[in-house]
Protein backbone atom coordinates (compact mmCIF):
# COMPACT_ATOMS: atom_id res chain seq x y z
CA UNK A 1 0.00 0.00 0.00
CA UNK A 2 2.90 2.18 0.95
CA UNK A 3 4.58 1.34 -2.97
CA UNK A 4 1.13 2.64 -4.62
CA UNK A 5 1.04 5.66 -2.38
CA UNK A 6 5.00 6.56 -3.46
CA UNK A 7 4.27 5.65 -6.93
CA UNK A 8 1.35 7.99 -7.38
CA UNK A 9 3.09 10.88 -5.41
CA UNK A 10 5.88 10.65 -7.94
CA UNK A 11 3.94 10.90 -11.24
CA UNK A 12 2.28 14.00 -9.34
CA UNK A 13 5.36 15.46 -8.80
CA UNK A 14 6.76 14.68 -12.85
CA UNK A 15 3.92 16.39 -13.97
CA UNK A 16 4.29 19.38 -12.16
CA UNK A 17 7.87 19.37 -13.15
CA UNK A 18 6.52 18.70 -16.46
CA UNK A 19 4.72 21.57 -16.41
CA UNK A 20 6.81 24.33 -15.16
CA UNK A 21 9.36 23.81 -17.72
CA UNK A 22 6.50 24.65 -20.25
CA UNK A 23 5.75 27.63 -18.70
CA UNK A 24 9.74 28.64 -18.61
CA UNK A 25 10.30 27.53 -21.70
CA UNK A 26 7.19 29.22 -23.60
CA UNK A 27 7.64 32.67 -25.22
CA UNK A 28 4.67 35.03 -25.36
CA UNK A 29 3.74 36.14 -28.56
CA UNK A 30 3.32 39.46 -29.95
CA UNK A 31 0.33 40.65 -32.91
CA UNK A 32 2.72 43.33 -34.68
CA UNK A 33 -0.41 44.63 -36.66
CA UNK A 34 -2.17 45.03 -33.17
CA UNK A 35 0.39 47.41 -32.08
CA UNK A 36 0.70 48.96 -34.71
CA UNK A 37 -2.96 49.94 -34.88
CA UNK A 38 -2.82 50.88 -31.19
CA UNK A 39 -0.16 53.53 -31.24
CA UNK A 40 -1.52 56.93 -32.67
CA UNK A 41 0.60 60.15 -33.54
CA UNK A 42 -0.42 62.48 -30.92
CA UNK A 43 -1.41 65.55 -31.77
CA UNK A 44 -0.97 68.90 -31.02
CA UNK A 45 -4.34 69.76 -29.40
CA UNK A 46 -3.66 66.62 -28.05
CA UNK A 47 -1.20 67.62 -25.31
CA UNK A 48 -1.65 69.10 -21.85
CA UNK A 49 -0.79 73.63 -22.02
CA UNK A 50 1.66 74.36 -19.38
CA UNK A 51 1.56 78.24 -19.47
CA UNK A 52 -0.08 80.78 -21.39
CA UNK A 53 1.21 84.07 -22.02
CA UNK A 54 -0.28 87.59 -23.32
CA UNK A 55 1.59 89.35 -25.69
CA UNK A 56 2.17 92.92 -24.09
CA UNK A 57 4.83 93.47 -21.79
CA UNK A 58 2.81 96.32 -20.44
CA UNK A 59 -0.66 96.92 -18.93
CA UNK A 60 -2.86 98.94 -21.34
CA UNK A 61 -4.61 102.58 -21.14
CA UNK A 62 -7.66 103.39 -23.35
CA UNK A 63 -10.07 105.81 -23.45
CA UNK A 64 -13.55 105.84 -23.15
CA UNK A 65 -15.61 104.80 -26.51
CA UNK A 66 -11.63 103.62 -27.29
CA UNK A 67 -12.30 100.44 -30.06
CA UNK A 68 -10.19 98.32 -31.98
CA UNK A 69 -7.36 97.65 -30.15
CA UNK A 70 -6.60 93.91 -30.25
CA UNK A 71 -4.84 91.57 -27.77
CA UNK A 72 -2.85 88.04 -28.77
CA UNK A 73 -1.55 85.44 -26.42
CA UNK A 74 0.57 82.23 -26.88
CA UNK A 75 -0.14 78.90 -25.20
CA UNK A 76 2.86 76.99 -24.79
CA UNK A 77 2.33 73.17 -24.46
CA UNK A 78 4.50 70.15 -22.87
CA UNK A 79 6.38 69.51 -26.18
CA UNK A 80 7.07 73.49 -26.27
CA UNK A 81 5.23 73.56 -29.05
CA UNK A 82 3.09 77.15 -29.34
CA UNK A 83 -0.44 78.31 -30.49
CA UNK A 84 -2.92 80.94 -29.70
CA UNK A 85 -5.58 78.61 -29.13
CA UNK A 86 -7.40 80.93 -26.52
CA UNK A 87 -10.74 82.65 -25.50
CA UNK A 88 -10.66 86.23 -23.87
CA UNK A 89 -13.13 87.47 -20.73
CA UNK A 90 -13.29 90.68 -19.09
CA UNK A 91 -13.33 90.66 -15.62
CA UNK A 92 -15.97 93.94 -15.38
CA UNK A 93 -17.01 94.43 -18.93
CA UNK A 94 -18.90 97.17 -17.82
CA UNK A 95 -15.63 99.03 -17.55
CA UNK A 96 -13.62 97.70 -20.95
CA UNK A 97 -15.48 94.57 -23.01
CA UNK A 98 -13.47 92.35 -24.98
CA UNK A 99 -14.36 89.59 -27.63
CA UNK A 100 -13.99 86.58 -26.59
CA UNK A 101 -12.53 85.49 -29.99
CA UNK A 102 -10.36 88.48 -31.39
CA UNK A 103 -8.71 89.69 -28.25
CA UNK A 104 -10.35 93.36 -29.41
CA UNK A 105 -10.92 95.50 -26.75
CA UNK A 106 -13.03 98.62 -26.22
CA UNK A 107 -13.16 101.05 -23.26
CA UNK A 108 -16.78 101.64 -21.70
CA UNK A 109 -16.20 104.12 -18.55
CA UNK A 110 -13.43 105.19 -16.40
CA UNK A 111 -12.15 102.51 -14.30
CA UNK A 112 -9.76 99.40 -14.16
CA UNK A 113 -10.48 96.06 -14.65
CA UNK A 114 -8.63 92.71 -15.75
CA UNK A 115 -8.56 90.85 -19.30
CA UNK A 116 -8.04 87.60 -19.18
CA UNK A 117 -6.62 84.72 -21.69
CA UNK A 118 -7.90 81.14 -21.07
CA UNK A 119 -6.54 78.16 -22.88
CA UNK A 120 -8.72 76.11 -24.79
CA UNK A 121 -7.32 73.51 -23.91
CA UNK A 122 -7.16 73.64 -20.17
CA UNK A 123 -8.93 75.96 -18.66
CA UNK A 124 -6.72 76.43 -15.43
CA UNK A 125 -4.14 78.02 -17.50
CA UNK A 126 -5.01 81.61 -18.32
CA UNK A 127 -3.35 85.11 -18.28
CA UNK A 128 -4.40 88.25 -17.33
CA UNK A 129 -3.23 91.98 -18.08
CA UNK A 130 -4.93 94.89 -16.41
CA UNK A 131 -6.77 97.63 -18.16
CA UNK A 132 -7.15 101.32 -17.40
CA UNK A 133 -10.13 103.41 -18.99
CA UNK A 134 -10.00 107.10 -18.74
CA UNK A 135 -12.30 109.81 -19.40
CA UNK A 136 -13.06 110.77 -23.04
CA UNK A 137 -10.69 112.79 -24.94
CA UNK A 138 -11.71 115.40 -27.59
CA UNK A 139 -11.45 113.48 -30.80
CA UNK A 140 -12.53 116.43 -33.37
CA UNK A 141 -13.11 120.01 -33.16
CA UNK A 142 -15.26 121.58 -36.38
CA UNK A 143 -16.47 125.32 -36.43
CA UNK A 144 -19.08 125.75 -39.07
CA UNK A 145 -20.95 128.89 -39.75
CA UNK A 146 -24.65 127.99 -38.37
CA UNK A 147 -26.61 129.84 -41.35
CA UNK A 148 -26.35 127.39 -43.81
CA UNK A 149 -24.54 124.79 -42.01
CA UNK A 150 -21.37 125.49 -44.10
CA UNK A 151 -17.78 125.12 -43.05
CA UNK A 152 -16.08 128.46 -43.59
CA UNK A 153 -12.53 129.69 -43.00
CA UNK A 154 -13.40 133.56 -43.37
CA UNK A 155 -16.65 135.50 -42.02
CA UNK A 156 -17.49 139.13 -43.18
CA UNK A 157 -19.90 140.87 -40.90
CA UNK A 158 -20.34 145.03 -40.59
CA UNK A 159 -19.88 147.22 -37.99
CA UNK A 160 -22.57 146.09 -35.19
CA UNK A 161 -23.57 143.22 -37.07
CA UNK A 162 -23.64 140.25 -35.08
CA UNK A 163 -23.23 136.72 -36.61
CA UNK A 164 -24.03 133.38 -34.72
CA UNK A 165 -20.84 130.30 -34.95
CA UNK A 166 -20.83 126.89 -33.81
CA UNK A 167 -18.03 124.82 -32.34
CA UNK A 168 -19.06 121.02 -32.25
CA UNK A 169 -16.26 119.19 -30.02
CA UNK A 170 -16.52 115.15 -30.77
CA UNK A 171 -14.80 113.18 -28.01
CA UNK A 172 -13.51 110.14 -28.79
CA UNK A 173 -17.04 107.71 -26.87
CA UNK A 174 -18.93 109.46 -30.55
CA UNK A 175 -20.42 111.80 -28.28
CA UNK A 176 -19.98 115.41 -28.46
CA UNK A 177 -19.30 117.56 -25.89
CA UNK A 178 -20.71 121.93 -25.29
CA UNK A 179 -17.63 122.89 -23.47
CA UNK A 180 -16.34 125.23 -25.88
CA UNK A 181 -13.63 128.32 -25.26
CA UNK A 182 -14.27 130.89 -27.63
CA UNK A 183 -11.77 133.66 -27.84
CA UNK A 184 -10.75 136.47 -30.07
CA UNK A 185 -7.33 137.51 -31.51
CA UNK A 186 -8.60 141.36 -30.93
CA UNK A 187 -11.69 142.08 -29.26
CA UNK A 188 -11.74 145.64 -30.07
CA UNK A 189 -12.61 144.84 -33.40
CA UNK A 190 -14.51 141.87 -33.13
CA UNK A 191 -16.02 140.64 -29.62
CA UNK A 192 -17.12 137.11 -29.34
CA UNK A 193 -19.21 135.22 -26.18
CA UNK A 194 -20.48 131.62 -26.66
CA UNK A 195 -20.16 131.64 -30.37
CA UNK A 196 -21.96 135.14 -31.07
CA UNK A 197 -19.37 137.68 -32.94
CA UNK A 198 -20.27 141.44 -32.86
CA UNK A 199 -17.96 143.57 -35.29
CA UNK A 200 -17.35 146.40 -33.45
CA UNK A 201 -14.62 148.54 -35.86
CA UNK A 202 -13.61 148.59 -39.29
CA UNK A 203 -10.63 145.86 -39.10
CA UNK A 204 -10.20 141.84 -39.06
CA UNK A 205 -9.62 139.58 -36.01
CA UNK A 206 -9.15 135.57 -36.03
CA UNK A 207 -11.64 133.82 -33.21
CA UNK A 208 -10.98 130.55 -32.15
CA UNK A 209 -12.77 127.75 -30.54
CA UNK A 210 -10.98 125.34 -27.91
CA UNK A 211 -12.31 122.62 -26.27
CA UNK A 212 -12.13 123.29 -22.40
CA UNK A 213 -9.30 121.76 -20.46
CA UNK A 214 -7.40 120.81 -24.15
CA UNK A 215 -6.52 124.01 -25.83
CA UNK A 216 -4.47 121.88 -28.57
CA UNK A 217 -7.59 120.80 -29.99
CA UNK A 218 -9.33 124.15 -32.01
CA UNK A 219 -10.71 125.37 -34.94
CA UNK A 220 -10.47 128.96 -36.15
CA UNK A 221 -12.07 131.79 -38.57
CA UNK A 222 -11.47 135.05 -39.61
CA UNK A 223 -14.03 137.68 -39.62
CA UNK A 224 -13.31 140.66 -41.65
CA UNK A 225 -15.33 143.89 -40.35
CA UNK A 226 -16.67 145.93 -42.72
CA UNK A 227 -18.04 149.70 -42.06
CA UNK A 228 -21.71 150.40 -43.07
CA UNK A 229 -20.70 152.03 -46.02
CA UNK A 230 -19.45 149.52 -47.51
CA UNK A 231 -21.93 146.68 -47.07
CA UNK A 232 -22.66 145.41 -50.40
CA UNK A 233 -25.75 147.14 -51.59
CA UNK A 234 -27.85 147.76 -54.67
CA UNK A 235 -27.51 151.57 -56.48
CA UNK A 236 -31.19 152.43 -57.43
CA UNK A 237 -30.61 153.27 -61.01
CA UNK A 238 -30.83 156.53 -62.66
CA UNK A 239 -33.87 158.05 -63.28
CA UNK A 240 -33.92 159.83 -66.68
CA UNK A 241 -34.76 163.50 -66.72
CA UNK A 242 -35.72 165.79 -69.56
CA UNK A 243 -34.58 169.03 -69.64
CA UNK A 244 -37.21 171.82 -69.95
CA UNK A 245 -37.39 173.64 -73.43
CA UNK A 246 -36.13 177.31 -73.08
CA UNK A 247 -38.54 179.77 -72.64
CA UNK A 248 -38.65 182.88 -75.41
CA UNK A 249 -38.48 185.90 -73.97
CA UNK A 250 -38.77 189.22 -75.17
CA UNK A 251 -36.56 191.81 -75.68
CA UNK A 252 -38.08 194.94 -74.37
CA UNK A 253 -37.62 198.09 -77.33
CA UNK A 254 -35.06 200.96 -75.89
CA UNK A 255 -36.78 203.62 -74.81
CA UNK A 256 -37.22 206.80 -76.47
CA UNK A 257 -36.18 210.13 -75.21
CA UNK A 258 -37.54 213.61 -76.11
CA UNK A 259 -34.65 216.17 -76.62
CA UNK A 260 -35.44 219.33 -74.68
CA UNK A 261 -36.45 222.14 -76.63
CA UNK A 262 -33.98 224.86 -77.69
């Protein structure tokens, strides 16, 4: 009984042997086409961003109604690669507003507020760059002659006439503002108060309009000042007159004296 118990034990123990050399012995084998298929090229959109940056080494001052002025920033990915793959946000767009695609920036009112750059990628990298909006600045001054609307360089008025100007300031928001300087070059000869010139002598004088608080920005006119006599006026024309015929007259006879009497 013993012998049949050893005997089995031993063809246990071959087999086992048996079959741990196969395992040792076998290589595992490998589907080249499988990998093949497996392994993409990875692509650029593909990798993690690492750090975005916004291209302006400064922060930025605008004015109110300001448009136009566009921002670009570069995402820089974990094969260094670079793109500008971002969106833009304003951080108070009720100060400056920015589109979200372009970068473009406009200023709203005064204030400061932040502009930020967010890659598209990965939204936890951004940038930001801050963004000053001051008060409107005079964009145009025009003075125009208000009879007739025309733009003039030279006014002619006579002596007490009074003629009416306009200054129209446009600040740079596309509004316009009524703070207007008006001054005059000589006001002996020609007096001016909120746009209204009185010629006061014979003579010319140049008034000019400045916007208030910017006296770089202003328009100017001459205004020649004529005397009443010579305002241009119509001569009544001649009225034709016929002489009168002569009159015959007579010639009275010379009188006749009696000689005395010897």
């Amino acid at each position: 009984m013993k012998n049949k118990i050893a005997i089995v034990l031993a063809s246990i123990v071959l087999s086992a042997c048996s079959f741990t050399g196969e395992l040792s012995t076998t290589k595992p084998t490998t589907d080249k086409k499988d990998v093949a298929s497996s392994s993409k090229p990875v692509k650029l959109k593909d990798l993690p961003a690492k750090k975005v940056q916004i291209n302006s080494g400064t922060d930025i001052v605008i004015s109110e109604g300001e448009k136009g002025q566009s921002l670009t920033a570069s995402v820089t990915y974990e094969d260094n690669s670079i793109d500008g793959n971002v969106k833009w946000s304003s951080s108070d767009g009720t100060i400056a507003a920015v589109n979200s695609e372009s970068g473009s920036i406009s200023g709203v009112k005064e204030g400061t507020t932040t502009i930020i750059a967010t890659s598209l990628k990965d939204e936890n990298q951004r940038a930001s760059i801050r963004v000053t909006v001051k008060k409107a600045v005079v964009d145009e001054l025009k003075t125009t002659i208000t009879l007739g609307g025309q733009k003039v360089s030279q006014v002619k008025v006579k002596v007490y006439e009074t003629q009416t100007l306009q200054a129209v300031i446009k600040l740079s928001d596309g509004t316009e503002s009524p703070n207007v300087v008006w001054n005059s070059s000589d006001s002996t000869v020609v007096n001016v108060r909120n746009g209204v010139i009185s010629g006061l002598k014979k003579g010319s004088a140049t008034v000019t309009a400045s916007a208030k608080g910017d006296s770089t920005k202003q328009a100017s006119v001459v205004v020649m000042v004529e005397d009443e006599s010579s305002a241009q006026t119509v001569a009544p024309a001649p009225v034709a007159t016929v002489a009168p015929s002569p009159v015959a007259t007579a010639t009275p006879a010379p009188a006749v004296t009696a000689s005395p009497k010897a």
